[in-house]
N, C-alpha and C. Protein backbone atom coordinates (compact mmCIF):
# COMPACT_ATOMS: atom_id res chain seq x y z
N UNK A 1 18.09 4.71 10.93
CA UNK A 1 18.49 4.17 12.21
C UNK A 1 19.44 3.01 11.95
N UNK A 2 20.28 2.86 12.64
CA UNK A 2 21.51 1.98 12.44
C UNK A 2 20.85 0.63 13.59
N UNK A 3 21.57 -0.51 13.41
CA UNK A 3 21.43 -1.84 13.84
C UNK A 3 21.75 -1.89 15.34
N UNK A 4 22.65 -0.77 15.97
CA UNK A 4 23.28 -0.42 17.13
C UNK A 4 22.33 -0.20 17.77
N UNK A 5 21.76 1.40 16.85
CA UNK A 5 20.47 2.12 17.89
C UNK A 5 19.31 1.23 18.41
N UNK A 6 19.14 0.19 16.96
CA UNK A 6 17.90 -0.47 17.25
C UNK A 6 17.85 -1.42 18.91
N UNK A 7 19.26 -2.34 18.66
CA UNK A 7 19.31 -2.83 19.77
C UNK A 7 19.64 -2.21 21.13
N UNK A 8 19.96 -0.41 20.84
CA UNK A 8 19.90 -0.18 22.45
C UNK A 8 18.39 0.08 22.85
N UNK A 9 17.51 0.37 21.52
CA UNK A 9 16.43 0.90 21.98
C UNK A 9 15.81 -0.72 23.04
N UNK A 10 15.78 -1.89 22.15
CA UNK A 10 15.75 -3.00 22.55
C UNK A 10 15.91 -3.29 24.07
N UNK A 11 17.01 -3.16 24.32
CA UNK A 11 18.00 -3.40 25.49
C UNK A 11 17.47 -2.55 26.86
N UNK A 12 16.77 -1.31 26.32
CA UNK A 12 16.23 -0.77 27.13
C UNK A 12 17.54 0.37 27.62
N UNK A 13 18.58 0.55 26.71
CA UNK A 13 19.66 1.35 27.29
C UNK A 13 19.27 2.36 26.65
N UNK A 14 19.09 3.08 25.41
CA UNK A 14 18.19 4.22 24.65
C UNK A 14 16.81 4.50 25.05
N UNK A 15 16.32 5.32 25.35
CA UNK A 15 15.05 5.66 25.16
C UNK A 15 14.81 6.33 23.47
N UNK A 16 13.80 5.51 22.82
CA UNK A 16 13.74 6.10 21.46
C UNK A 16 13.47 7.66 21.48
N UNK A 17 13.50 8.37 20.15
CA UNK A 17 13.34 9.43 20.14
C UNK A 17 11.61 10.11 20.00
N UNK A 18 10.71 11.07 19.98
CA UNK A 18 9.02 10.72 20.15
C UNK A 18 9.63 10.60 18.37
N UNK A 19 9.96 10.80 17.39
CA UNK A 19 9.69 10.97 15.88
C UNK A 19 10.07 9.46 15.43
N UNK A 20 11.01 8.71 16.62
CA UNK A 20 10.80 7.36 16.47
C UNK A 20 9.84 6.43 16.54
N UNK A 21 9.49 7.10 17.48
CA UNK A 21 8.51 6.14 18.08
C UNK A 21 6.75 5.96 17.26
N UNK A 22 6.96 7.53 16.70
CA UNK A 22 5.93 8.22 15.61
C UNK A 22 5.77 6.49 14.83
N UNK A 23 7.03 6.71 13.89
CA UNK A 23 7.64 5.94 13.34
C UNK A 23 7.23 4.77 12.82
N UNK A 24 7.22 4.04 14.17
CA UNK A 24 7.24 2.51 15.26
C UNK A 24 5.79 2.33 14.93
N UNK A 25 4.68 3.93 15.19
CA UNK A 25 3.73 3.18 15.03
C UNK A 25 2.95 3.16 13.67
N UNK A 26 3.57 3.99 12.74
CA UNK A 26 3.07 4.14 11.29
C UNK A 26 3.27 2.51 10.92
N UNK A 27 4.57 2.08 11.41
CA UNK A 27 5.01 0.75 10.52
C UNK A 27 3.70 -0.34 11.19
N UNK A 28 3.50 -0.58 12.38
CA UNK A 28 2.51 -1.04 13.32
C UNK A 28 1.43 -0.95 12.97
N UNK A 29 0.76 -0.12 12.45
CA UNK A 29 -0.65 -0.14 12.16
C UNK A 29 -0.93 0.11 10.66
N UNK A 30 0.07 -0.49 10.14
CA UNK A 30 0.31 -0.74 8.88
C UNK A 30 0.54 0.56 7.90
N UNK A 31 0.57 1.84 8.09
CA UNK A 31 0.33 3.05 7.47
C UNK A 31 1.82 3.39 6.52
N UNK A 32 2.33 2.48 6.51
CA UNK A 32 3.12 2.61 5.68
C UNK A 32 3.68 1.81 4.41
N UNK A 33 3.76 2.55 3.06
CA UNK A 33 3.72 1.42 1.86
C UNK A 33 5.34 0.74 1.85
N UNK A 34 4.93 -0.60 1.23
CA UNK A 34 6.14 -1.57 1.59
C UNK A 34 7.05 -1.05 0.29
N UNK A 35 7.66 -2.04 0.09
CA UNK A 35 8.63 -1.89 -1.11
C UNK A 35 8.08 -2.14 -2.51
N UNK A 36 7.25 -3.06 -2.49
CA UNK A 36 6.39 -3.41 -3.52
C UNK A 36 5.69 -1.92 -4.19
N UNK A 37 5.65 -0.98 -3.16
CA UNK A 37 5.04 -0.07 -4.21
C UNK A 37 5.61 1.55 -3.81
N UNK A 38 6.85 0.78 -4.25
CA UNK A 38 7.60 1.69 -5.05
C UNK A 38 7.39 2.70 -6.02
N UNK A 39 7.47 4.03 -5.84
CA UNK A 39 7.28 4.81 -7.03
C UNK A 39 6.20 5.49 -6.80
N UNK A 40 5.39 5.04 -5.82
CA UNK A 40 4.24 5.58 -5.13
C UNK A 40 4.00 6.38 -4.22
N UNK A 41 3.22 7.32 -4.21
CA UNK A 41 2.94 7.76 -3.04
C UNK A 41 1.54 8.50 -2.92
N UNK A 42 1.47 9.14 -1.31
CA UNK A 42 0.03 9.20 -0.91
C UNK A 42 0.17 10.76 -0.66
N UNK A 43 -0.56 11.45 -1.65
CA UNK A 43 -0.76 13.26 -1.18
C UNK A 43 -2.71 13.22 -1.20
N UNK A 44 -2.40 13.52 -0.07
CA UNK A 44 -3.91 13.73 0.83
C UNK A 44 -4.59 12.30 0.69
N UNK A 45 -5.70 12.46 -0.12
CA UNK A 45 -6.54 11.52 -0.16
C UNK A 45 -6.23 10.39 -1.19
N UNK A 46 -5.30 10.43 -1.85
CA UNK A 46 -5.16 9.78 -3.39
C UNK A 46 -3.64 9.48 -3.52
N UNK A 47 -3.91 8.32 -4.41
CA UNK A 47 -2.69 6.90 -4.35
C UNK A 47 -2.23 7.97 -5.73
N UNK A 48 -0.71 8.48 -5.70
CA UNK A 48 -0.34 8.74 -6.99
C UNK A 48 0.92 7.98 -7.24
N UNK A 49 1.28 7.85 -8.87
CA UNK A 49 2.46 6.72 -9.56
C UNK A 49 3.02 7.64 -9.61
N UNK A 50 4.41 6.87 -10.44
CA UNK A 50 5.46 7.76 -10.24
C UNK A 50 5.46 8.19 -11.93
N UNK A 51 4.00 8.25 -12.60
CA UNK A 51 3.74 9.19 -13.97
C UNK A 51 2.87 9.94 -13.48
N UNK A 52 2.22 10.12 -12.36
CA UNK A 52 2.03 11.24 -11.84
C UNK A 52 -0.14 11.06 -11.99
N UNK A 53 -0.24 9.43 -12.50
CA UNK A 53 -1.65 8.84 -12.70
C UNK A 53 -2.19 9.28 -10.82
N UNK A 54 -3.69 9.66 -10.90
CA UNK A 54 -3.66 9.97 -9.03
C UNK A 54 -5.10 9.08 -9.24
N UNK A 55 -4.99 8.49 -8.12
CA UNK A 55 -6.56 7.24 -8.00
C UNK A 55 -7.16 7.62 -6.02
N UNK A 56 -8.12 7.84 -6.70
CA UNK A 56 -9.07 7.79 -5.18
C UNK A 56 -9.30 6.36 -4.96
N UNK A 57 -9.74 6.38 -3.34
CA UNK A 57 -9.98 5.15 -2.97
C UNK A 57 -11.36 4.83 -3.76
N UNK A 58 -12.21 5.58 -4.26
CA UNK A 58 -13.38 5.02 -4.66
C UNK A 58 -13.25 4.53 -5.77
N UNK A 59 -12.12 4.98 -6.56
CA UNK A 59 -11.78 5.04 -8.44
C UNK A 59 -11.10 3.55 -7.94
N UNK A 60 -10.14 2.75 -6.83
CA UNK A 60 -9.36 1.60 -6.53
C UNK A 60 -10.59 1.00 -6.42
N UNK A 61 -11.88 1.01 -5.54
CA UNK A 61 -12.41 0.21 -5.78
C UNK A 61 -13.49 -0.40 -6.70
N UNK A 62 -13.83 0.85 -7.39
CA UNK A 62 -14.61 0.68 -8.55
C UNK A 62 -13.91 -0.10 -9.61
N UNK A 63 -12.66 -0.13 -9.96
CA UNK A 63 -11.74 -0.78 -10.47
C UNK A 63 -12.04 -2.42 -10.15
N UNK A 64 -11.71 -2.69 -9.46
CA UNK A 64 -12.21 -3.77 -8.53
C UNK A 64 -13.83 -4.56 -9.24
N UNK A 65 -14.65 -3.91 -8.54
CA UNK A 65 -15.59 -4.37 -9.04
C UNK A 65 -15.79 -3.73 -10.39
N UNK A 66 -15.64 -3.43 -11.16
CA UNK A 66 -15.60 -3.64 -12.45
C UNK A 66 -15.11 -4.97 -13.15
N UNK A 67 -13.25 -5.73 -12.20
CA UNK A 67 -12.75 -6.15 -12.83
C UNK A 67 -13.61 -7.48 -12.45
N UNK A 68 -14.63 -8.16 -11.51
CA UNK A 68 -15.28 -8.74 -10.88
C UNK A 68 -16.20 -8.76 -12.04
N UNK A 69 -16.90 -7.66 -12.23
CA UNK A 69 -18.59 -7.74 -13.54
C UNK A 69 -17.65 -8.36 -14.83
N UNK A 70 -16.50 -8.09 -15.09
CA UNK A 70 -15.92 -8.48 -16.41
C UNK A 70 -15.54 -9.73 -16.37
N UNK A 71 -15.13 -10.28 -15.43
CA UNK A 71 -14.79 -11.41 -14.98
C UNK A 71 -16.05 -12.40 -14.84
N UNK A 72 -17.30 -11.73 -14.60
CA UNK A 72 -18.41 -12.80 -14.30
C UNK A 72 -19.11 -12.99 -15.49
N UNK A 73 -19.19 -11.75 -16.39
CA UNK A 73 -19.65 -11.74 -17.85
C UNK A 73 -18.87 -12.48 -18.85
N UNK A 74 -17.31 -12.74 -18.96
CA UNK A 74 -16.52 -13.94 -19.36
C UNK A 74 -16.54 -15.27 -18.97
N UNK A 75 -17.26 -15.51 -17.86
CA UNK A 75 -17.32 -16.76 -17.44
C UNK A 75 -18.59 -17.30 -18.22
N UNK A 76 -19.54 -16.78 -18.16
CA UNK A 76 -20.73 -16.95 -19.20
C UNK A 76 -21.06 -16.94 -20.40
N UNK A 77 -19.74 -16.22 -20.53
CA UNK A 77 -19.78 -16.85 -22.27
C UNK A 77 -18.70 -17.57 -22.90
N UNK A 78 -18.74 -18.70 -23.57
CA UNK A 78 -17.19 -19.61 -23.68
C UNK A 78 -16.57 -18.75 -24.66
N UNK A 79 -17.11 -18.22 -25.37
CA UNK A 79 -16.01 -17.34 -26.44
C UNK A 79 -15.09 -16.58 -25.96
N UNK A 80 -16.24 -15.66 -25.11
CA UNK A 80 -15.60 -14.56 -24.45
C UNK A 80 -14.15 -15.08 -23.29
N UNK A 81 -14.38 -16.58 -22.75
CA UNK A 81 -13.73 -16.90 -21.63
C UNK A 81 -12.72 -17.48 -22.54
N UNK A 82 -12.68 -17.93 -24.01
CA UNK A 82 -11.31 -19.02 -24.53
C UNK A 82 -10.67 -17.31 -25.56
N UNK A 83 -11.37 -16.24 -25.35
CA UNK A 83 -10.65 -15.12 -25.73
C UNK A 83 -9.56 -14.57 -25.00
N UNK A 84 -9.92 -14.85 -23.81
CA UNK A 84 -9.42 -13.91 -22.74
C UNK A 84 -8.91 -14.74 -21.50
């Protein structure tokens, strides 16, 4: 969409198109990945890279709390915490 269209949609002189408006609301309710993750994308249920690695939401958050137990088990030990 060009800078023109946007402001007639604006202006109220365009009526958007419905695949715009689709669009309008993917970006709106956040369903769409920013620039930051690039290289990415979403087939069905699962986050895949652009080496073709595929992660479920449960594998993202197990990740997570894993990196949380490793993180709490380094804090408790000074070796482990002036290692790492």
């Amino acid at each position: 969409m060009s800078v023109k269209t946007a402001q007639l949609y604006k202006s109220g002189k365009r009526k958007p198109t419905r695949q715009a408006l689709h669009l309008f609301a993917l970006y709106r309710d956040g369903l769409v990945l920013g620039p930051e993750w690039r290289g990415f994308r979403v087939k069905g249920t699962r986050l895949i890279d652009d080496a073709g690695l595929s992660l479920s939401v449960s594998q993202l958050v197990g990740y997570v709390l894993l990196l949380q137990w490793a993180a709490d088990l380094a804090r408790r030990d000074p070796e482990t915490t002036q290692r790492y």
